[in-house]
PDB file of N, CA and C in Angstrom:
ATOM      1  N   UNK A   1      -6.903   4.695  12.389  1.00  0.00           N
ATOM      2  CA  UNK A   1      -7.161   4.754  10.969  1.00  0.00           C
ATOM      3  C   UNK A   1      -6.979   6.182  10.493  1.00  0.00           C
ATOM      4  N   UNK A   2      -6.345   5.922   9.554  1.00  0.00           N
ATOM      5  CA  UNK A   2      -5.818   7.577   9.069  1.00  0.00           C
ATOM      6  C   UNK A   2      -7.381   8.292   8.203  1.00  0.00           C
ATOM      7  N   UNK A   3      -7.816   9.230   8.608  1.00  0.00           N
ATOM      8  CA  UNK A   3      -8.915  10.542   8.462  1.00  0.00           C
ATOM      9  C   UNK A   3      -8.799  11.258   7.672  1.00  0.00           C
ATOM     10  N   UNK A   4      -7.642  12.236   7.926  1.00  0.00           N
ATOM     11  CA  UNK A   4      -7.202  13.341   7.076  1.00  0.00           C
ATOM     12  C   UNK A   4      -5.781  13.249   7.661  1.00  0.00           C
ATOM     13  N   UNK A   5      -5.349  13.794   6.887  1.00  0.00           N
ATOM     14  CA  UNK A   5      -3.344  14.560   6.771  1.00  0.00           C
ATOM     15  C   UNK A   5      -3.298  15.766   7.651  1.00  0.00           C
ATOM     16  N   UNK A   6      -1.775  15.954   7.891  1.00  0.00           N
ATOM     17  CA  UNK A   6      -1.904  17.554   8.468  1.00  0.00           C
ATOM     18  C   UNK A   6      -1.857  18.233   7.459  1.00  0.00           C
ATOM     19  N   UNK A   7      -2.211  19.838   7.743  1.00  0.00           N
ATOM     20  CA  UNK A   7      -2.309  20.724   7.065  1.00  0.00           C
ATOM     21  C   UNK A   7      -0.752  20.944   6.176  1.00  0.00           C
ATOM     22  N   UNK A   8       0.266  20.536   6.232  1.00  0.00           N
ATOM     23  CA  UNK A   8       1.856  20.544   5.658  1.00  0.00           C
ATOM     24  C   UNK A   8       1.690  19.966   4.558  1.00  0.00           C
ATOM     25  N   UNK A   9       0.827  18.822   4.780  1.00  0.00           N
ATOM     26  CA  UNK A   9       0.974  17.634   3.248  1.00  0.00           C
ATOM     27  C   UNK A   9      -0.378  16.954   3.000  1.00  0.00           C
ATOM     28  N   UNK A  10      -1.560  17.904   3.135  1.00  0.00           N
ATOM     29  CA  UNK A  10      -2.386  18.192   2.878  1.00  0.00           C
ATOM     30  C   UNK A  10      -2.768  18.302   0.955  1.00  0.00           C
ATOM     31  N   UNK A  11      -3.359  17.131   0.458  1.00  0.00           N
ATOM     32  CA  UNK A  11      -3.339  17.125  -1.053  1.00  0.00           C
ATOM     33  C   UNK A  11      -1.510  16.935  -1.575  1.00  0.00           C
ATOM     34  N   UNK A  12      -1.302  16.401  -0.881  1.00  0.00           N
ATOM     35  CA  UNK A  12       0.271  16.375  -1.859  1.00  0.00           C
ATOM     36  C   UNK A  12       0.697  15.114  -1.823  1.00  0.00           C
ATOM     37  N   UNK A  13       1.362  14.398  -2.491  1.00  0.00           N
ATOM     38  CA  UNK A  13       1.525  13.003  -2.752  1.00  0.00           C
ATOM     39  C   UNK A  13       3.538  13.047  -2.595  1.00  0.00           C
ATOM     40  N   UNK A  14       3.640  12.513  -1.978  1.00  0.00           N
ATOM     41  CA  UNK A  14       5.493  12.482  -2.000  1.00  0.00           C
ATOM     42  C   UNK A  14       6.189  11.435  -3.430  1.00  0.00           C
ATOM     43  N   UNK A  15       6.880  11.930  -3.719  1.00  0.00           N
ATOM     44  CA  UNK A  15       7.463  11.512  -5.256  1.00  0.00           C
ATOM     45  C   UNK A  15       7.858  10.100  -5.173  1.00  0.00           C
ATOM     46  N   UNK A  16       8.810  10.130  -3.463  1.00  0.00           N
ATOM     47  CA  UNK A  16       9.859   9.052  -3.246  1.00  0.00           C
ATOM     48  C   UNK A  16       9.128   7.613  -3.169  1.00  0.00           C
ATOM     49  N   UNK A  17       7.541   8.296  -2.736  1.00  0.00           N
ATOM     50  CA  UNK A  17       6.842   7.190  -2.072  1.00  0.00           C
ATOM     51  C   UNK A  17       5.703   6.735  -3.382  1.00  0.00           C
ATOM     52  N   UNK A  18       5.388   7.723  -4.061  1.00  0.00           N
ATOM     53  CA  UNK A  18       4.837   6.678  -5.217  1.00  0.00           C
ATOM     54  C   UNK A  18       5.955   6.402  -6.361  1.00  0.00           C
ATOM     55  N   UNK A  19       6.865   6.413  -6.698  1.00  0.00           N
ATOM     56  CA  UNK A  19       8.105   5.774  -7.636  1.00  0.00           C
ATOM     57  C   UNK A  19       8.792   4.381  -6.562  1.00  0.00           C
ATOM     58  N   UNK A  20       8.396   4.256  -5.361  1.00  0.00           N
ATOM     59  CA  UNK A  20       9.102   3.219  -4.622  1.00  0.00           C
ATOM     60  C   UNK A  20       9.131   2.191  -5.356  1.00  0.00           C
ATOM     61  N   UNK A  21      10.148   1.534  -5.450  1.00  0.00           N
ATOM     62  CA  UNK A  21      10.349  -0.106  -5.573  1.00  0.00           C
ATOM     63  C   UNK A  21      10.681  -0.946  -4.873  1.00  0.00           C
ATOM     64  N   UNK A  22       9.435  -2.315  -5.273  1.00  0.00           N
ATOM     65  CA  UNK A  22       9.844  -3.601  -4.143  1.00  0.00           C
ATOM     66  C   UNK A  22      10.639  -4.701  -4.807  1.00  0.00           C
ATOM     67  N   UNK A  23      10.912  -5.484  -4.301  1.00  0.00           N
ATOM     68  CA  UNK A  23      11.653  -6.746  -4.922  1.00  0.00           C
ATOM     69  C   UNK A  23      10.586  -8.239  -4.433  1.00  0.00           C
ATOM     70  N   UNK A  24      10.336  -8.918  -5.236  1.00  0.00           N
ATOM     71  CA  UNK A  24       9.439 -10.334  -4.588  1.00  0.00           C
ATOM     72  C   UNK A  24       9.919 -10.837  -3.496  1.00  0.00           C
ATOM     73  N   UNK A  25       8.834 -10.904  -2.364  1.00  0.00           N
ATOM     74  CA  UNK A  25       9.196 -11.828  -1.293  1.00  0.00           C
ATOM     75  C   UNK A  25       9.366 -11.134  -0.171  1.00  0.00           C
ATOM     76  N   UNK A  26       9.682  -9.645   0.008  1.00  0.00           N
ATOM     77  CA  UNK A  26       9.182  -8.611   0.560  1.00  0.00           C
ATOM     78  C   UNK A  26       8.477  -8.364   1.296  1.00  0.00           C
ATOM     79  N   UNK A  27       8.404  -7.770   2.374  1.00  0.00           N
ATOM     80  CA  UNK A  27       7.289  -7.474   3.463  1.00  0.00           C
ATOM     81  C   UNK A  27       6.579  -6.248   3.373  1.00  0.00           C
ATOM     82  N   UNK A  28       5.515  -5.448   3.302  1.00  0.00           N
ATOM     83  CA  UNK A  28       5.542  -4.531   3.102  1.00  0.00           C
ATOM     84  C   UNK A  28       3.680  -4.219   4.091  1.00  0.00           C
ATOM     85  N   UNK A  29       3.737  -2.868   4.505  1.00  0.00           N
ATOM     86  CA  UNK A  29       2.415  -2.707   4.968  1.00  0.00           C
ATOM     87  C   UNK A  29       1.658  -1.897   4.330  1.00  0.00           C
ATOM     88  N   UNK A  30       0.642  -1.975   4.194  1.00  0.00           N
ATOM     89  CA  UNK A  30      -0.451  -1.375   3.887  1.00  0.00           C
ATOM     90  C   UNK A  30      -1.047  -0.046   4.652  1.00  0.00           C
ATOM     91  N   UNK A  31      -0.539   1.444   3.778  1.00  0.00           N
ATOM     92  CA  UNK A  31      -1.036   2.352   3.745  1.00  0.00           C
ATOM     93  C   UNK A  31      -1.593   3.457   3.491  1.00  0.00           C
ATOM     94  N   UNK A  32      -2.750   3.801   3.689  1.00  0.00           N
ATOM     95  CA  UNK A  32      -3.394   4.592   2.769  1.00  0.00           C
ATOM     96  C   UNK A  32      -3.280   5.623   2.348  1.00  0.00           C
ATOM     97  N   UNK A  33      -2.312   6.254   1.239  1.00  0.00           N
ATOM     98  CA  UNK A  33      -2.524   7.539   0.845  1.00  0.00           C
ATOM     99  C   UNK A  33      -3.527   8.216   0.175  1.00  0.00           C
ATOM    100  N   UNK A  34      -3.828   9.396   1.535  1.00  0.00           N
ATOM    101  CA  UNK A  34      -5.480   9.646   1.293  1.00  0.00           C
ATOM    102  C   UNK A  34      -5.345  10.805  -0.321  1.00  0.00           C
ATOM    103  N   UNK A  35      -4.139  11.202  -0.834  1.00  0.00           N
ATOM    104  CA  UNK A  35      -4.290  12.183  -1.090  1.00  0.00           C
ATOM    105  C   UNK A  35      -4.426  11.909  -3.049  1.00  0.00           C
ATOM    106  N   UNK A  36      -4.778  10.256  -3.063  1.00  0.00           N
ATOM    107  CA  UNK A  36      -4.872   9.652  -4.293  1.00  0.00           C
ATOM    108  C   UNK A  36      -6.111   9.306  -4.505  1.00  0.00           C
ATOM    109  N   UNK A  37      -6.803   9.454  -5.435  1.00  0.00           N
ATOM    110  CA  UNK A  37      -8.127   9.015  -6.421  1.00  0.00           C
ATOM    111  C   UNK A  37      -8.283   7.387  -6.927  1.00  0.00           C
ATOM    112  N   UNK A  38      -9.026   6.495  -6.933  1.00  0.00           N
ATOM    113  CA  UNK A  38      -9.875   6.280  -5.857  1.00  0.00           C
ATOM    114  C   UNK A  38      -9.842   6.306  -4.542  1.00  0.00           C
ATOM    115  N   UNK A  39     -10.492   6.190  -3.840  1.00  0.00           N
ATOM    116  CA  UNK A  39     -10.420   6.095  -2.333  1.00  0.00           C
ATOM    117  C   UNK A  39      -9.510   4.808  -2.323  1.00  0.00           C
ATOM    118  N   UNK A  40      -8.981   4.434  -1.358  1.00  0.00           N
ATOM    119  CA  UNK A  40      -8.521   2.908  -1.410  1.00  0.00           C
ATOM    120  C   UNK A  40      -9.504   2.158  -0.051  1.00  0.00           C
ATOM    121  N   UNK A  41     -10.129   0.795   0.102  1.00  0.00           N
ATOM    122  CA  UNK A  41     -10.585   0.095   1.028  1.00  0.00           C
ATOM    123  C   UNK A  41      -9.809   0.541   2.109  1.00  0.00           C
ATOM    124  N   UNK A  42     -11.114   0.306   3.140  1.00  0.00           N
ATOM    125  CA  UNK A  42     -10.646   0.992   4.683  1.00  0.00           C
ATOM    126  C   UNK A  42     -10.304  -0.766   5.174  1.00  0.00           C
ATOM    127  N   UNK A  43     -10.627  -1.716   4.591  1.00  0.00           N
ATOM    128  CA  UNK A  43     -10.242  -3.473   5.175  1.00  0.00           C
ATOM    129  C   UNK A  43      -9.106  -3.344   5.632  1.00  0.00           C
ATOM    130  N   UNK A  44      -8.206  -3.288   4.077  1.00  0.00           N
ATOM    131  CA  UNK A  44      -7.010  -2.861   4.057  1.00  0.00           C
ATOM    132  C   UNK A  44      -5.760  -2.036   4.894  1.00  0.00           C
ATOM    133  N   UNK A  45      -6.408  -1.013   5.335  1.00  0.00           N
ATOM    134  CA  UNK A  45      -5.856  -0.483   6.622  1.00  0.00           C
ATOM    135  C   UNK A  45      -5.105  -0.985   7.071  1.00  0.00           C
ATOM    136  N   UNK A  46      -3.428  -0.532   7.326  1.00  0.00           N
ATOM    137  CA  UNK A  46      -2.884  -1.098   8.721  1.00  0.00           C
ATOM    138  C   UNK A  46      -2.100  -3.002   8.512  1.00  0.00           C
ATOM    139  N   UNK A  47      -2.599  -3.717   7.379  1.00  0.00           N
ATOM    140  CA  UNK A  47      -2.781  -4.915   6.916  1.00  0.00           C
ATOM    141  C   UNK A  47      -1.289  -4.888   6.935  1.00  0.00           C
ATOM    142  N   UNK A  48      -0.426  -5.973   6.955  1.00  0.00           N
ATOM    143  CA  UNK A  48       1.248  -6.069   6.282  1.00  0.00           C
ATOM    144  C   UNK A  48       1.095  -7.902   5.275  1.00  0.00           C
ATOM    145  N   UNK A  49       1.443  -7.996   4.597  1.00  0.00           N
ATOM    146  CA  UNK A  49       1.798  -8.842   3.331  1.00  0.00           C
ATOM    147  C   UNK A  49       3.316  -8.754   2.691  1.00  0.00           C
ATOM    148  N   UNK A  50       3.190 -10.006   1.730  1.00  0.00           N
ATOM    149  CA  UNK A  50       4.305 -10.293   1.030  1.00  0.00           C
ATOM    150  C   UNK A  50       4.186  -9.497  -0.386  1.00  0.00           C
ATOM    151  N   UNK A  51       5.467  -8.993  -0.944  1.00  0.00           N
ATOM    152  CA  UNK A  51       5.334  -8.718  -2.389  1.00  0.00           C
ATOM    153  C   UNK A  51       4.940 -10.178  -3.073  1.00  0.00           C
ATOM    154  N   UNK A  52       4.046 -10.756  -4.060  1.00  0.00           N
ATOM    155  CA  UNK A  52       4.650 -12.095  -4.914  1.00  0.00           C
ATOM    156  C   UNK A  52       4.791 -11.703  -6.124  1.00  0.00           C
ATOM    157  N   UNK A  53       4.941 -10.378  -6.571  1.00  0.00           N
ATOM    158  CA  UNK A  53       5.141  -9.918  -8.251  1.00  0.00           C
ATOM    159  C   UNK A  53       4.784  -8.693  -8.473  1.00  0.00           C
ATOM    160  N   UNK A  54       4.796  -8.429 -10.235  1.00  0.00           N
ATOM    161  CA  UNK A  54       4.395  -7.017 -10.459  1.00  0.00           C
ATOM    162  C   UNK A  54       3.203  -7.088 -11.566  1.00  0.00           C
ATOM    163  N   UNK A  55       2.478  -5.789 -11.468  1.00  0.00           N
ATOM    164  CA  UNK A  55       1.598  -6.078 -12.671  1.00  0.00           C
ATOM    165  C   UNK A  55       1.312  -4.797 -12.929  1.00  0.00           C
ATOM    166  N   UNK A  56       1.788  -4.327 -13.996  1.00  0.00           N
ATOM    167  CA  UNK A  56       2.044  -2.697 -14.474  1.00  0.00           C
ATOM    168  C   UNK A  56       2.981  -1.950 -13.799  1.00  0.00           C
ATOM    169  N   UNK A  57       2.037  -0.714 -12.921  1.00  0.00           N
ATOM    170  CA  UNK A  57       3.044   0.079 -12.031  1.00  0.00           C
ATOM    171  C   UNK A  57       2.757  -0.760 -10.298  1.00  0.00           C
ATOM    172  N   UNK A  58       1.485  -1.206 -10.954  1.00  0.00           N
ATOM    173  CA  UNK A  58       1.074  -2.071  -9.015  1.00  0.00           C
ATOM    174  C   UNK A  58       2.048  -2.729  -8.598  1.00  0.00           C
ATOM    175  N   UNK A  59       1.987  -3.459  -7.300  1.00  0.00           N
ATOM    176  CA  UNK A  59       2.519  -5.067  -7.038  1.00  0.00           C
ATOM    177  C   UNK A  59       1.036  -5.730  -6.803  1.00  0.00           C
ATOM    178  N   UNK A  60       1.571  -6.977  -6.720  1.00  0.00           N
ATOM    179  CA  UNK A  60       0.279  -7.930  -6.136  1.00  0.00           C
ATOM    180  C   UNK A  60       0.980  -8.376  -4.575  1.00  0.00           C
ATOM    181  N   UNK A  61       0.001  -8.286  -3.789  1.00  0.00           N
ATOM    182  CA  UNK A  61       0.736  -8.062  -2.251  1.00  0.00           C
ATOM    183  C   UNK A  61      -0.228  -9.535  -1.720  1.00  0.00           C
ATOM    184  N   UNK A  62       0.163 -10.540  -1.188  1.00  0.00           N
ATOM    185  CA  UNK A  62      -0.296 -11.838  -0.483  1.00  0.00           C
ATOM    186  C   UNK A  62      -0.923 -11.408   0.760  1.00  0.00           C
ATOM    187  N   UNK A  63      -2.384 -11.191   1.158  1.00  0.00           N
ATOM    188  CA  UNK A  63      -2.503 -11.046   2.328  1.00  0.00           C
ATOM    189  C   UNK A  63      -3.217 -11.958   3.077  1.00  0.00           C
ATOM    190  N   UNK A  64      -2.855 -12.229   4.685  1.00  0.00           N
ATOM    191  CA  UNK A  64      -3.708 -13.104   5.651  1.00  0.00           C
ATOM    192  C   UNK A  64      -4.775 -12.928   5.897  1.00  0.00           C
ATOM    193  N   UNK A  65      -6.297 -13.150   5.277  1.00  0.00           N
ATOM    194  CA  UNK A  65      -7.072 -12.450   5.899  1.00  0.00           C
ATOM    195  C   UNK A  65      -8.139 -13.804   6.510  1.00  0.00           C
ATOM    196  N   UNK A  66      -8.107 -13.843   7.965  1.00  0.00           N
ATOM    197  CA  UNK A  66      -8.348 -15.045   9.108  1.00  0.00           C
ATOM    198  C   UNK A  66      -7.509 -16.149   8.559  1.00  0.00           C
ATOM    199  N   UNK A  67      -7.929 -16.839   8.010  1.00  0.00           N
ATOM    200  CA  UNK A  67      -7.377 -18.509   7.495  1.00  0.00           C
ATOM    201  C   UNK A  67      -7.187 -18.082   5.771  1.00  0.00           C
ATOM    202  N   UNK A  68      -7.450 -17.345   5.299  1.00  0.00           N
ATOM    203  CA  UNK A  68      -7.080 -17.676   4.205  1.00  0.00           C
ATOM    204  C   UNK A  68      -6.529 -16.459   3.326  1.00  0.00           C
ATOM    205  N   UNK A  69      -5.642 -16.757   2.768  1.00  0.00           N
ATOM    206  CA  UNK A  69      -4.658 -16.022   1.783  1.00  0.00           C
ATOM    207  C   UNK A  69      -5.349 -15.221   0.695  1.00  0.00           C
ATOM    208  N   UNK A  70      -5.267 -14.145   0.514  1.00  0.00           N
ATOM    209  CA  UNK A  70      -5.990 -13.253  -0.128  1.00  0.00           C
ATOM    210  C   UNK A  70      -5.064 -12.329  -1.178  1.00  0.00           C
ATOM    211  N   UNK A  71      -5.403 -12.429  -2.197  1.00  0.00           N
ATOM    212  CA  UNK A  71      -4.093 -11.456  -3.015  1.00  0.00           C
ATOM    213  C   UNK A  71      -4.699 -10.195  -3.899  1.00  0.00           C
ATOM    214  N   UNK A  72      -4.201  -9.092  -3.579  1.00  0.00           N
ATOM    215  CA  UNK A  72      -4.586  -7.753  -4.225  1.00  0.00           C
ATOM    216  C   UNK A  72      -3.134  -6.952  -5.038  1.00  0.00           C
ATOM    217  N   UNK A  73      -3.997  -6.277  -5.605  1.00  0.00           N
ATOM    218  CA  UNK A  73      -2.842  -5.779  -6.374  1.00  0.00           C
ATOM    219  C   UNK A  73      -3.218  -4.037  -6.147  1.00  0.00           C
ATOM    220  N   UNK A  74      -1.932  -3.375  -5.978  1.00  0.00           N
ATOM    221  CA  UNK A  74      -2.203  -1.966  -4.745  1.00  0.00           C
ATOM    222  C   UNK A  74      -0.404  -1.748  -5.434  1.00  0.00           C
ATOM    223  N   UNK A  75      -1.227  -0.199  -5.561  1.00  0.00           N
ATOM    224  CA  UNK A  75      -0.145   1.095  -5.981  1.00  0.00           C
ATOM    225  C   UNK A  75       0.643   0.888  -5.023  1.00  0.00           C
ATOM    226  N   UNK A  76       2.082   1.185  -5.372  1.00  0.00           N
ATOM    227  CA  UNK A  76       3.151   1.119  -4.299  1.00  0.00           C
ATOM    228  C   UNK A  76       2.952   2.935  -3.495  1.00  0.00           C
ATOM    229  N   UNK A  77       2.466   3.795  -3.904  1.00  0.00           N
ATOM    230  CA  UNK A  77       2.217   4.674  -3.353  1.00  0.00           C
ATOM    231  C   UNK A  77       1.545   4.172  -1.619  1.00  0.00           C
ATOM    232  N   UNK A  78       0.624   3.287  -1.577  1.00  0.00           N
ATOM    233  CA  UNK A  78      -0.061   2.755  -0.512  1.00  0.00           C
ATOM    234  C   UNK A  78       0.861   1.901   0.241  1.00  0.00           C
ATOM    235  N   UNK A  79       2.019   1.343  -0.060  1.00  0.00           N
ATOM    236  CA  UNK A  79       2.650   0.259   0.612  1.00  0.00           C
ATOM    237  C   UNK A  79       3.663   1.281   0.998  1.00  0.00           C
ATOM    238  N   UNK A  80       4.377   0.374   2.379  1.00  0.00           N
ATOM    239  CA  UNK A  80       5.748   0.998   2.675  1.00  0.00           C
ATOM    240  C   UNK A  80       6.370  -0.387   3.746  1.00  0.00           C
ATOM    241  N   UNK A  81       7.365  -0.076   3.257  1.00  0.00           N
ATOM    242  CA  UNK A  81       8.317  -1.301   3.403  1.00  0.00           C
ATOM    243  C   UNK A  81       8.856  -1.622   4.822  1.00  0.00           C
ATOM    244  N   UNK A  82       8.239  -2.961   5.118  1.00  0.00           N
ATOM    245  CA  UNK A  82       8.627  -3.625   6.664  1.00  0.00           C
ATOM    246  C   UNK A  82      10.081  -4.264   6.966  1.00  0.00           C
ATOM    247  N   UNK A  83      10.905  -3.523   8.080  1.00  0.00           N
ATOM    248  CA  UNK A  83      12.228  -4.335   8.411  1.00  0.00           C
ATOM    249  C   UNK A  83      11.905  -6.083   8.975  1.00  0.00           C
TER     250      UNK A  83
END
């Protein structure tokens, strides 16, 4: 579970990675960029889901959680995209 950053990128947010875009249907995992306001859930952590849409700058991401399907909606800054 990610703690802190190294000291290089320490408080800095990468441009490429919060302007990212997904397309629906998408795989994408769940990760936390610590260096954004609110905190984001530690559940979440590590998690991978489907894009199923958009809602503002968020997506809404489909996740498995035990038996049942769970849907959140999370800054693309936090997601990064599964082959």
């Amino acid at each position: 579970m990610l703690k802190r950053k190294s000291m290089k990128t320490h408080g800095k947010i990468s441009l490429s990675n919060y302007f990212q875009e997904f397309k629906e249907g998408e795989r994408v995992a769940v990760i936390r960029e610590l260096a954004v306001q609110p905190k984001f859930p530690r559940q979440l952590q590590g998690r991978s889901g489907v894009v199923s849409g958009k809602r503002g700058d968020s997506y809404i991401v489909k996740i498995n959680d035990l038996n049942k399907e769970k849907t959140y909606i999370i800054h693309p800054v936090h997601l990064k995209k599964l082959k």
